[in-house]
PDB file of N, CA and C in Angstrom:
ATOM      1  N   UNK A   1     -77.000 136.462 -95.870  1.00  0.00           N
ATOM      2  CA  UNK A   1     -77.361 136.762 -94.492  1.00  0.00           C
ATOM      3  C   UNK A   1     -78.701 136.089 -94.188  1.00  0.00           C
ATOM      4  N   UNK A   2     -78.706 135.668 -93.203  1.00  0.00           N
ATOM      5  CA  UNK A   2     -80.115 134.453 -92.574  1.00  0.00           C
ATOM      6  C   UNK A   2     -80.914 135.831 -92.468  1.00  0.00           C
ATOM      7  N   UNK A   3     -82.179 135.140 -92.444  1.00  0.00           N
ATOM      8  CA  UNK A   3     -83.525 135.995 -91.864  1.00  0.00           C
ATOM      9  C   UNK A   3     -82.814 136.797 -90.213  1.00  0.00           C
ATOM     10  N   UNK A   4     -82.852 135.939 -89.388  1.00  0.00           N
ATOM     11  CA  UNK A   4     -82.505 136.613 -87.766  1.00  0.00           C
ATOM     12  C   UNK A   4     -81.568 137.447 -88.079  1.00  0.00           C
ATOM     13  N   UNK A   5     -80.354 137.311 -88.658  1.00  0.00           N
ATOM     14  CA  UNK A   5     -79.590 138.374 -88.405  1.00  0.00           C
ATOM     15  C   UNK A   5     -80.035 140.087 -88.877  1.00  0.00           C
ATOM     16  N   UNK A   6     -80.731 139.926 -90.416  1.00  0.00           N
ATOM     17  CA  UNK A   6     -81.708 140.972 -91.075  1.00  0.00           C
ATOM     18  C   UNK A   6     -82.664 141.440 -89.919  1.00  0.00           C
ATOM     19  N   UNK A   7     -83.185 140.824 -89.348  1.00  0.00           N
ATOM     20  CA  UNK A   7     -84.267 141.380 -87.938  1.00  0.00           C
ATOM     21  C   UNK A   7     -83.270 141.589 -87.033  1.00  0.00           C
ATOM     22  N   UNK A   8     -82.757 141.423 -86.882  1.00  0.00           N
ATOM     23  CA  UNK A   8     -81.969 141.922 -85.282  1.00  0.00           C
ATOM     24  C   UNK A   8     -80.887 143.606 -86.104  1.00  0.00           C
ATOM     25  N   UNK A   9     -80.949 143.530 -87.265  1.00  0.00           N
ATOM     26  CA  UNK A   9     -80.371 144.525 -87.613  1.00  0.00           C
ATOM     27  C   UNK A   9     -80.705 145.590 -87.789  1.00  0.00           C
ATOM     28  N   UNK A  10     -82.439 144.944 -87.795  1.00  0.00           N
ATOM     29  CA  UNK A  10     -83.248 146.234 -88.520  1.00  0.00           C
ATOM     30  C   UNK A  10     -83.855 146.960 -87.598  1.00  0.00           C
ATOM     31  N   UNK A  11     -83.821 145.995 -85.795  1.00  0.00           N
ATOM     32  CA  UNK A  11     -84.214 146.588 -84.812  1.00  0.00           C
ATOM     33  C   UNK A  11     -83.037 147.124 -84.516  1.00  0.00           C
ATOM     34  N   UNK A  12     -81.951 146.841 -84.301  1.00  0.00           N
ATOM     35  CA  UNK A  12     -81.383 147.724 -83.803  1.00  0.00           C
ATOM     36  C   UNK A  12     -80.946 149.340 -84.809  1.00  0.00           C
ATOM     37  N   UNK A  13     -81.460 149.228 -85.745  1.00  0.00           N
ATOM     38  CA  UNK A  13     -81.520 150.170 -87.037  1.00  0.00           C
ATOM     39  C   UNK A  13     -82.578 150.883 -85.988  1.00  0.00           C
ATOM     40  N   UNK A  14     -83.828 150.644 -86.089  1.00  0.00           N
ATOM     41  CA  UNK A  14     -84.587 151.233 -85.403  1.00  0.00           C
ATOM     42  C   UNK A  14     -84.805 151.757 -84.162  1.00  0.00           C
ATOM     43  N   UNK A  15     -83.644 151.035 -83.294  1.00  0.00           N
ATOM     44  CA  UNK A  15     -83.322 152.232 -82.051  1.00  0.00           C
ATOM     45  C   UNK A  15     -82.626 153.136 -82.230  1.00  0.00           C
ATOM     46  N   UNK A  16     -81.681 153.250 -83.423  1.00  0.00           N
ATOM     47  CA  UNK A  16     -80.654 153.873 -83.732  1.00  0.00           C
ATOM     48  C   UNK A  16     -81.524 155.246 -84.272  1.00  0.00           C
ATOM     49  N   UNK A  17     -82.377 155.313 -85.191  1.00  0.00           N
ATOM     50  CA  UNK A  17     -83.548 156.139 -85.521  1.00  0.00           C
ATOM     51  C   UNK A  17     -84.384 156.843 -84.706  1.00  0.00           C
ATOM     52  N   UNK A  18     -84.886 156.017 -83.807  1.00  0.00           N
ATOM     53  CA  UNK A  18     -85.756 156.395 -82.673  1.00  0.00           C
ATOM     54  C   UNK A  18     -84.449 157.525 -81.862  1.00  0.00           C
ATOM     55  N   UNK A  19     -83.600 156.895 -81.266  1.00  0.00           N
ATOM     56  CA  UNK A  19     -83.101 157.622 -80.426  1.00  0.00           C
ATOM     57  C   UNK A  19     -82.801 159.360 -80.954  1.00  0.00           C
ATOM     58  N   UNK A  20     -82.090 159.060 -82.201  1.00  0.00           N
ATOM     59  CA  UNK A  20     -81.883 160.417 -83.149  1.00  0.00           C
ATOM     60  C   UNK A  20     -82.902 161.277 -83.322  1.00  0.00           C
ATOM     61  N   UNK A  21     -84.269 160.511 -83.630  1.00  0.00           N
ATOM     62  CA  UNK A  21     -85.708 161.527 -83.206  1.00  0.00           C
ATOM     63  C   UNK A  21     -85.566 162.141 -82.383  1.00  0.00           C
ATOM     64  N   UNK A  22     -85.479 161.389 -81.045  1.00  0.00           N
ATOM     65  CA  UNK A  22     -85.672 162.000 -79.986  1.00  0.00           C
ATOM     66  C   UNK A  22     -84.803 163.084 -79.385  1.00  0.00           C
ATOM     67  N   UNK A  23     -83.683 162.798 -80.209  1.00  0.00           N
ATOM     68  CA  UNK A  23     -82.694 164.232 -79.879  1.00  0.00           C
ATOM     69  C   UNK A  23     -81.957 163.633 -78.622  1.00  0.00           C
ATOM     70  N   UNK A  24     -81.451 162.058 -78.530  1.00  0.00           N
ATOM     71  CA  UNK A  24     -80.885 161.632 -77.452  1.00  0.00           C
ATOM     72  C   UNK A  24     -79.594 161.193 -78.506  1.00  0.00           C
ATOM     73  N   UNK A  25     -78.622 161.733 -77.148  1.00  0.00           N
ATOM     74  CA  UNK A  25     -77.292 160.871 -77.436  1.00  0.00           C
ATOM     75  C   UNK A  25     -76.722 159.777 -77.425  1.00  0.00           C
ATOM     76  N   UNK A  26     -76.011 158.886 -77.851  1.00  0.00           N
ATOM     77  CA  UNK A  26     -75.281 157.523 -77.333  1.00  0.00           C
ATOM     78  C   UNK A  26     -75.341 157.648 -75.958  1.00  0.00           C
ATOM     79  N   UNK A  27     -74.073 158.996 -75.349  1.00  0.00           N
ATOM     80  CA  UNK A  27     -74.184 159.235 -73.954  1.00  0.00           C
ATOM     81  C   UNK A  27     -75.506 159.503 -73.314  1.00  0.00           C
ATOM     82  N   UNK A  28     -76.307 159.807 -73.427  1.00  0.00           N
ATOM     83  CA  UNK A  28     -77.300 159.841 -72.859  1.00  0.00           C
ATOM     84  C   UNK A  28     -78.137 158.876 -72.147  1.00  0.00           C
ATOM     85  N   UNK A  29     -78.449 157.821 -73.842  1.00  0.00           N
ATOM     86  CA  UNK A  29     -79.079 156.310 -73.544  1.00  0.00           C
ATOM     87  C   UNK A  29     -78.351 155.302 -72.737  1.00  0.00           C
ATOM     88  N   UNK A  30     -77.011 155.815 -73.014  1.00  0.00           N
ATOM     89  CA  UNK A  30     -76.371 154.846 -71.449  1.00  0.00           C
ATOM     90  C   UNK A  30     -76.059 155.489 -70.623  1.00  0.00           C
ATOM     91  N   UNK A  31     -76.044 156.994 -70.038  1.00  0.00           N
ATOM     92  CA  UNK A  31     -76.529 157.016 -68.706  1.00  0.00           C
ATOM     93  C   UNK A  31     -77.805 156.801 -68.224  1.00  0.00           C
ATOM     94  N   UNK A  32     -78.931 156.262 -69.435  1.00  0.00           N
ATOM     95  CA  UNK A  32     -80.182 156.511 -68.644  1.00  0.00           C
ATOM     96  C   UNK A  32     -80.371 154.717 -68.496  1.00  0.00           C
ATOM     97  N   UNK A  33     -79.519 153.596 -69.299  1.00  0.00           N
ATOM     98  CA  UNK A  33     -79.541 152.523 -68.915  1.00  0.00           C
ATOM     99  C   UNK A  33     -78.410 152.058 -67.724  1.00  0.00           C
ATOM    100  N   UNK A  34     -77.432 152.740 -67.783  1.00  0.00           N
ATOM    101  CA  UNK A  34     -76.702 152.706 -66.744  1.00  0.00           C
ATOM    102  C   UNK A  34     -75.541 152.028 -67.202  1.00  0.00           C
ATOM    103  N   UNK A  35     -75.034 152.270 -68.241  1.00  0.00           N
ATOM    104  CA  UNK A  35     -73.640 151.472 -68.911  1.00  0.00           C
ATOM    105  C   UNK A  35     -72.912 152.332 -69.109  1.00  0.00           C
ATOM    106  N   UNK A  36     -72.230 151.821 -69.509  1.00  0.00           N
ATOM    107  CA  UNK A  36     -70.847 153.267 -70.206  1.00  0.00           C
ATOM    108  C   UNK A  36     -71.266 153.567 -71.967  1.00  0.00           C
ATOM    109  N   UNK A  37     -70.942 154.833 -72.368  1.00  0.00           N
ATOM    110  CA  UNK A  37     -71.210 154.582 -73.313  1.00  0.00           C
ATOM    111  C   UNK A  37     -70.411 153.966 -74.644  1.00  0.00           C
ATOM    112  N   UNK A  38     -69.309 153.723 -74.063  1.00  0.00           N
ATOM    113  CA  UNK A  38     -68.547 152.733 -75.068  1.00  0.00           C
ATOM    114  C   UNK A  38     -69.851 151.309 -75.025  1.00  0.00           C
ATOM    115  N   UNK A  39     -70.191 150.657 -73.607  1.00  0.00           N
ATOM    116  CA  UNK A  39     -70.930 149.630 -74.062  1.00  0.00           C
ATOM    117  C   UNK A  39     -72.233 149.872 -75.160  1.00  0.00           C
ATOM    118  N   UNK A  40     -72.804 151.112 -74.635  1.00  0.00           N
ATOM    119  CA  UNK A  40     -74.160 151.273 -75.524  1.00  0.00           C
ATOM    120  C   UNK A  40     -73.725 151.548 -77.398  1.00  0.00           C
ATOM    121  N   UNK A  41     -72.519 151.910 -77.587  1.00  0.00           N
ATOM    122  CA  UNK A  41     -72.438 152.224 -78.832  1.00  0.00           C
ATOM    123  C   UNK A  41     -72.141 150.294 -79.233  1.00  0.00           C
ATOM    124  N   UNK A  42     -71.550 149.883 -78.591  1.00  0.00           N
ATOM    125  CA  UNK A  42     -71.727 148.406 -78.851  1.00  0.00           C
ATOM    126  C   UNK A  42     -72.677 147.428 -79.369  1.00  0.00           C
ATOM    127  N   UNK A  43     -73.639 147.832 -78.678  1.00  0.00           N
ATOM    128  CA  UNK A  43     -74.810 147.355 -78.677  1.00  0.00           C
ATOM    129  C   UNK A  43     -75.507 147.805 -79.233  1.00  0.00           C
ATOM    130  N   UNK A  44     -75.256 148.868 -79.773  1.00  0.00           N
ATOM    131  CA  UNK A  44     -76.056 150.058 -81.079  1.00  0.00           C
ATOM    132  C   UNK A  44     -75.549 149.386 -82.099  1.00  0.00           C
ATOM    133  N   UNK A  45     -74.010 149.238 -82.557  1.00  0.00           N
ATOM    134  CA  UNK A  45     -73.671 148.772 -83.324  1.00  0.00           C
ATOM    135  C   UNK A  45     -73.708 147.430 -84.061  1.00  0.00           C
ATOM    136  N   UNK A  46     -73.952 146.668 -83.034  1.00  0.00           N
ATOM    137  CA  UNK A  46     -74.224 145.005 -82.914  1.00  0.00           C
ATOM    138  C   UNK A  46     -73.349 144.659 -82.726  1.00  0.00           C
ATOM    139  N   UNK A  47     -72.361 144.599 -81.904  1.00  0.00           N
ATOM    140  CA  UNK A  47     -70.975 144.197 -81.310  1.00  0.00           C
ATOM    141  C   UNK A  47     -71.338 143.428 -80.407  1.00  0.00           C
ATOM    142  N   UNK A  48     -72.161 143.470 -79.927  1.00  0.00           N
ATOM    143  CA  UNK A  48     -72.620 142.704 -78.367  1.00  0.00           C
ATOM    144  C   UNK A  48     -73.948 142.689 -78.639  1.00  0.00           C
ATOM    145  N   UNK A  49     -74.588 141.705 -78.320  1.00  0.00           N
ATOM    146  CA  UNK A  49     -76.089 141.380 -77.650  1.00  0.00           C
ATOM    147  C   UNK A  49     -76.943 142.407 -76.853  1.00  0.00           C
ATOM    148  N   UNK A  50     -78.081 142.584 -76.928  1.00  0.00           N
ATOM    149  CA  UNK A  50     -78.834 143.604 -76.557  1.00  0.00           C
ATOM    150  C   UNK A  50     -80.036 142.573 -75.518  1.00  0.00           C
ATOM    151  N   UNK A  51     -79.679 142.412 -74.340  1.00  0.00           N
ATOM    152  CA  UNK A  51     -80.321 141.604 -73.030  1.00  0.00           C
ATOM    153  C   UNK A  51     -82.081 142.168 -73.188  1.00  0.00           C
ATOM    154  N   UNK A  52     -82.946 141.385 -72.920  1.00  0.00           N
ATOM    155  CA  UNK A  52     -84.388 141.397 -72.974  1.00  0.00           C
ATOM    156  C   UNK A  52     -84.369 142.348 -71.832  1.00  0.00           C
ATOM    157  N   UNK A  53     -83.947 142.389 -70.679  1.00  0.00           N
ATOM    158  CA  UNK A  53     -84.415 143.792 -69.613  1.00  0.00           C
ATOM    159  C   UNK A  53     -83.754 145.353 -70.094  1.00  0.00           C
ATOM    160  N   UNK A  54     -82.393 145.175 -70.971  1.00  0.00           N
ATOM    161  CA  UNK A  54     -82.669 146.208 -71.443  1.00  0.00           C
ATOM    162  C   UNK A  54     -83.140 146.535 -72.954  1.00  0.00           C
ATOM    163  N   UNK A  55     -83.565 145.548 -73.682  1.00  0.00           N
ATOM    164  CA  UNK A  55     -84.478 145.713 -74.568  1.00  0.00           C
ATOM    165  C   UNK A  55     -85.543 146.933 -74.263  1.00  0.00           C
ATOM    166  N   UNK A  56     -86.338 146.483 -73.335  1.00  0.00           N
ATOM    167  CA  UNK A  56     -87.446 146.737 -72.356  1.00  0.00           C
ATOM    168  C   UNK A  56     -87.161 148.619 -71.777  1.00  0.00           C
ATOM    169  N   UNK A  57     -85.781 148.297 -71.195  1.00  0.00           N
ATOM    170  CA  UNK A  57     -85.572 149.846 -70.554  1.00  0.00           C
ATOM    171  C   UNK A  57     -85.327 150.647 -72.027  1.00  0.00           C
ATOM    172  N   UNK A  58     -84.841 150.297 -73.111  1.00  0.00           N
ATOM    173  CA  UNK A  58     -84.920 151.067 -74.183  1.00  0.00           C
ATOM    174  C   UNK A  58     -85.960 151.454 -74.579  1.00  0.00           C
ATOM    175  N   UNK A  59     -87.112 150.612 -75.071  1.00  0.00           N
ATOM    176  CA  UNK A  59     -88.176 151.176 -75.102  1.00  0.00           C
ATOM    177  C   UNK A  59     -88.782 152.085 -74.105  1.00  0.00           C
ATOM    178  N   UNK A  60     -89.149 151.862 -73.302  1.00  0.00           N
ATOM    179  CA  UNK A  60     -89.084 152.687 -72.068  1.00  0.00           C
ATOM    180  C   UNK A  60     -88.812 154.483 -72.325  1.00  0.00           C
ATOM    181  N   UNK A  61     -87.149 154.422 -72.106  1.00  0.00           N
ATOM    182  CA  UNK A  61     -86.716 155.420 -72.413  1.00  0.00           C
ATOM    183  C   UNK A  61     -86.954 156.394 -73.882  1.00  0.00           C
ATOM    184  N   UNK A  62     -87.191 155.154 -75.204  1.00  0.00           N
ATOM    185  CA  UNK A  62     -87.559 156.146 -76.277  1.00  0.00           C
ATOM    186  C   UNK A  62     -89.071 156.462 -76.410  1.00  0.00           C
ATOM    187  N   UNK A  63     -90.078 155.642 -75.311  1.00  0.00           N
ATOM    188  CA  UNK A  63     -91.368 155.916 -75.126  1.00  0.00           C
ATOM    189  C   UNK A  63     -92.211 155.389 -75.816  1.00  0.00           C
ATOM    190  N   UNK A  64     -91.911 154.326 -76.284  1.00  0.00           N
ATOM    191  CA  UNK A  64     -92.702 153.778 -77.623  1.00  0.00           C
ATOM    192  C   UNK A  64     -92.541 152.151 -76.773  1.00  0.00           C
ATOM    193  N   UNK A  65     -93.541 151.805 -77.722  1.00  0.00           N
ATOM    194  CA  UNK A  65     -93.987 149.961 -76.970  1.00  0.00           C
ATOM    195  C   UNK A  65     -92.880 148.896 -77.635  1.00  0.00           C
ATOM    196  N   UNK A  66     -92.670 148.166 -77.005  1.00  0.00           N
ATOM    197  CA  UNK A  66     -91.455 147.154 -77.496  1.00  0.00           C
ATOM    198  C   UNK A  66     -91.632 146.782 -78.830  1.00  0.00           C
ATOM    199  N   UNK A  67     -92.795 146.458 -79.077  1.00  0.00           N
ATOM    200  CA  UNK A  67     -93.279 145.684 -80.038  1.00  0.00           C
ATOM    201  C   UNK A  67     -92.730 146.511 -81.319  1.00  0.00           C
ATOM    202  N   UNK A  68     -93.213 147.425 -81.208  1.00  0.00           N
ATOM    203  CA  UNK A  68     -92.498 148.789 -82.578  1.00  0.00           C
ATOM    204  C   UNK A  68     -90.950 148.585 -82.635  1.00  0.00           C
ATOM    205  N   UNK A  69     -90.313 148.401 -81.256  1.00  0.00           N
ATOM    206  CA  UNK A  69     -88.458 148.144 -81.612  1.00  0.00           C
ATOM    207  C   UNK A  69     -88.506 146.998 -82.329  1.00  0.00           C
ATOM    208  N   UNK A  70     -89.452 146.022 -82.381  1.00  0.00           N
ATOM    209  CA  UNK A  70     -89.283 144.433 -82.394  1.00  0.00           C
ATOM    210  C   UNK A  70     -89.740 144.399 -83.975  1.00  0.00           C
ATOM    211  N   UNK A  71     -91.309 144.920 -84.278  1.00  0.00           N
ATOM    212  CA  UNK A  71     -91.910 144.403 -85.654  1.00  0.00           C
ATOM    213  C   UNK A  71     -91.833 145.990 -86.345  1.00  0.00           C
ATOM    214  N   UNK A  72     -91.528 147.494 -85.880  1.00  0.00           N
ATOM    215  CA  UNK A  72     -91.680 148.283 -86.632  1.00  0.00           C
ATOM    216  C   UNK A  72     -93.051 148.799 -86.653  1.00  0.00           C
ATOM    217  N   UNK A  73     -92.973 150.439 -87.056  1.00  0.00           N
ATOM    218  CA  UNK A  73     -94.052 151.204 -86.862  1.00  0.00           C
ATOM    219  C   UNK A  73     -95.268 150.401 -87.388  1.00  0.00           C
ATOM    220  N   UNK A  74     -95.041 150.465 -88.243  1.00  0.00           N
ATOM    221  CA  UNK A  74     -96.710 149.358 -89.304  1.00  0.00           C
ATOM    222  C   UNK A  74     -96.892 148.012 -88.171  1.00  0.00           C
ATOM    223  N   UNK A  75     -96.695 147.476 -86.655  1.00  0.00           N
ATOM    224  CA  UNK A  75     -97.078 146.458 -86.632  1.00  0.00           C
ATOM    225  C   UNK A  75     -97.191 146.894 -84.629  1.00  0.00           C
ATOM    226  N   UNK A  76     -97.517 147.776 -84.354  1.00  0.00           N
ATOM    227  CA  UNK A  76     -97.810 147.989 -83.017  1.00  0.00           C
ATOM    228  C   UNK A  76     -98.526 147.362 -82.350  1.00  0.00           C
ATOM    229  N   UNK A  77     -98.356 146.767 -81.146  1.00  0.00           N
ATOM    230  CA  UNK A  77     -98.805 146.035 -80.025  1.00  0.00           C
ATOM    231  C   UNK A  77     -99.419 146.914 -78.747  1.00  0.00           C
ATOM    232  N   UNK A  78    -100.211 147.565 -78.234  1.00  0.00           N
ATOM    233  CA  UNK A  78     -99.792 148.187 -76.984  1.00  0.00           C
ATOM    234  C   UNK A  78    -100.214 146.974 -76.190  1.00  0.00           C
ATOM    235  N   UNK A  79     -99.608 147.008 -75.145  1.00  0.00           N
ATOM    236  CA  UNK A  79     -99.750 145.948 -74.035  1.00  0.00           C
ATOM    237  C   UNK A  79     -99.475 146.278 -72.711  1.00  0.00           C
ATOM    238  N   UNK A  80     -99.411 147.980 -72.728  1.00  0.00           N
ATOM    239  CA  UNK A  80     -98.776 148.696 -71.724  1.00  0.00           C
ATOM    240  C   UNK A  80     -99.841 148.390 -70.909  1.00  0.00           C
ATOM    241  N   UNK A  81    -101.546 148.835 -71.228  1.00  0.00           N
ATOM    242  CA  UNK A  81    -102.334 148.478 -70.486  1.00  0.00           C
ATOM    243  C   UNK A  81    -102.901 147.249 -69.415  1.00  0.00           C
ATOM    244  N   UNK A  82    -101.679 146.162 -70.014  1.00  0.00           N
ATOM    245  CA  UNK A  82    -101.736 144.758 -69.725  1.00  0.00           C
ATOM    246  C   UNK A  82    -101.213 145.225 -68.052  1.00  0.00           C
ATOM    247  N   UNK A  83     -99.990 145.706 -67.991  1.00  0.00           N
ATOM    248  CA  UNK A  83     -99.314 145.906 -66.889  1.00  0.00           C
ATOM    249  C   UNK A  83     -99.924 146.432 -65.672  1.00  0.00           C
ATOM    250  N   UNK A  84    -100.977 147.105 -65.688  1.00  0.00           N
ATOM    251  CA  UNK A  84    -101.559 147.955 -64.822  1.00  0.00           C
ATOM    252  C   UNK A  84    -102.642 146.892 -63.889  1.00  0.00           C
ATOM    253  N   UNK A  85    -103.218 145.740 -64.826  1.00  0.00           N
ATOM    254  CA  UNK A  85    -103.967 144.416 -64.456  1.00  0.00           C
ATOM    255  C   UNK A  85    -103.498 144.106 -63.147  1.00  0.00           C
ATOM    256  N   UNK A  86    -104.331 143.860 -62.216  1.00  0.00           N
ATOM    257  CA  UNK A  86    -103.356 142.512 -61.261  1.00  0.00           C
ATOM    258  C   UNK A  86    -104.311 141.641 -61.426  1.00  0.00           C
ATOM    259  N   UNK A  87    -103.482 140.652 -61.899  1.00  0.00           N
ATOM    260  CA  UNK A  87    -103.980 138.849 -61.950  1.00  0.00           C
ATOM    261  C   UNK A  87    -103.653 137.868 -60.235  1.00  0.00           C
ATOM    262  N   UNK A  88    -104.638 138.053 -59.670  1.00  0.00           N
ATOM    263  CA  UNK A  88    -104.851 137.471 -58.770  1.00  0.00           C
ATOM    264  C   UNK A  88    -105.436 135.610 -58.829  1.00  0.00           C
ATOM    265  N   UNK A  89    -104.876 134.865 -58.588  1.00  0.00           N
ATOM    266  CA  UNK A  89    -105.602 133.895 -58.559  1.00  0.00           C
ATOM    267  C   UNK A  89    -106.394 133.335 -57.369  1.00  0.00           C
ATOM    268  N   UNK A  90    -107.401 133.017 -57.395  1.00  0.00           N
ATOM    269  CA  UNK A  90    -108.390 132.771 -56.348  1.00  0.00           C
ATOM    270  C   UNK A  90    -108.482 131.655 -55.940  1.00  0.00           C
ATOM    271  N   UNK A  91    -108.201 130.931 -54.818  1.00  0.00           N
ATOM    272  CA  UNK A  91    -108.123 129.658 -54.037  1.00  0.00           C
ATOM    273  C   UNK A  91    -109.232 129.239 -53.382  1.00  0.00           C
TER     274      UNK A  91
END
């Protein structure tokens, strides 16, 4: 097995974890992304691709920063604070 596939397994390992913390269901995480939950168990499973906007709404929903779905607890990013910025450019 290549490196990418081991990382994409281990994140989605790690939503699979996260969500179970949290005491959320399959059904749950896809009514709160808005799929069915046949798709979300899909995409839990690695049957299908997991899209960067709902990458994003997953984190979101399990409350934790992307970066932790992406590199894992030991390698946190916050960048939430980034968002709140407005970058104006001045003419």
């Amino acid at each position: 097995m290549n490196t990418s596939k081991l990382q994409v397994e281990e994140i989605r390992e790690r939503i699979r974890t996260y969500r179970i913390e949290k005491g959320y269901s399959q059904d749950y995480m896809a009514d709160m992304l808005n799929i069915s939950q046949n798709t979300y168990h899909k995409l839990e499973k690695g049957y299908t691709r997991i899209h960067l906007e709902k990458f994003i709404d997953i984190a979101k929903i399990l409350e934790i920063e992307f970066s932790e779905l992406l590199n894992g607890p030991d390698y946190v990013y916050i960048f939430s604070g980034q968002y709140k910025k407005k970058h104006i450019k001045k003419v």
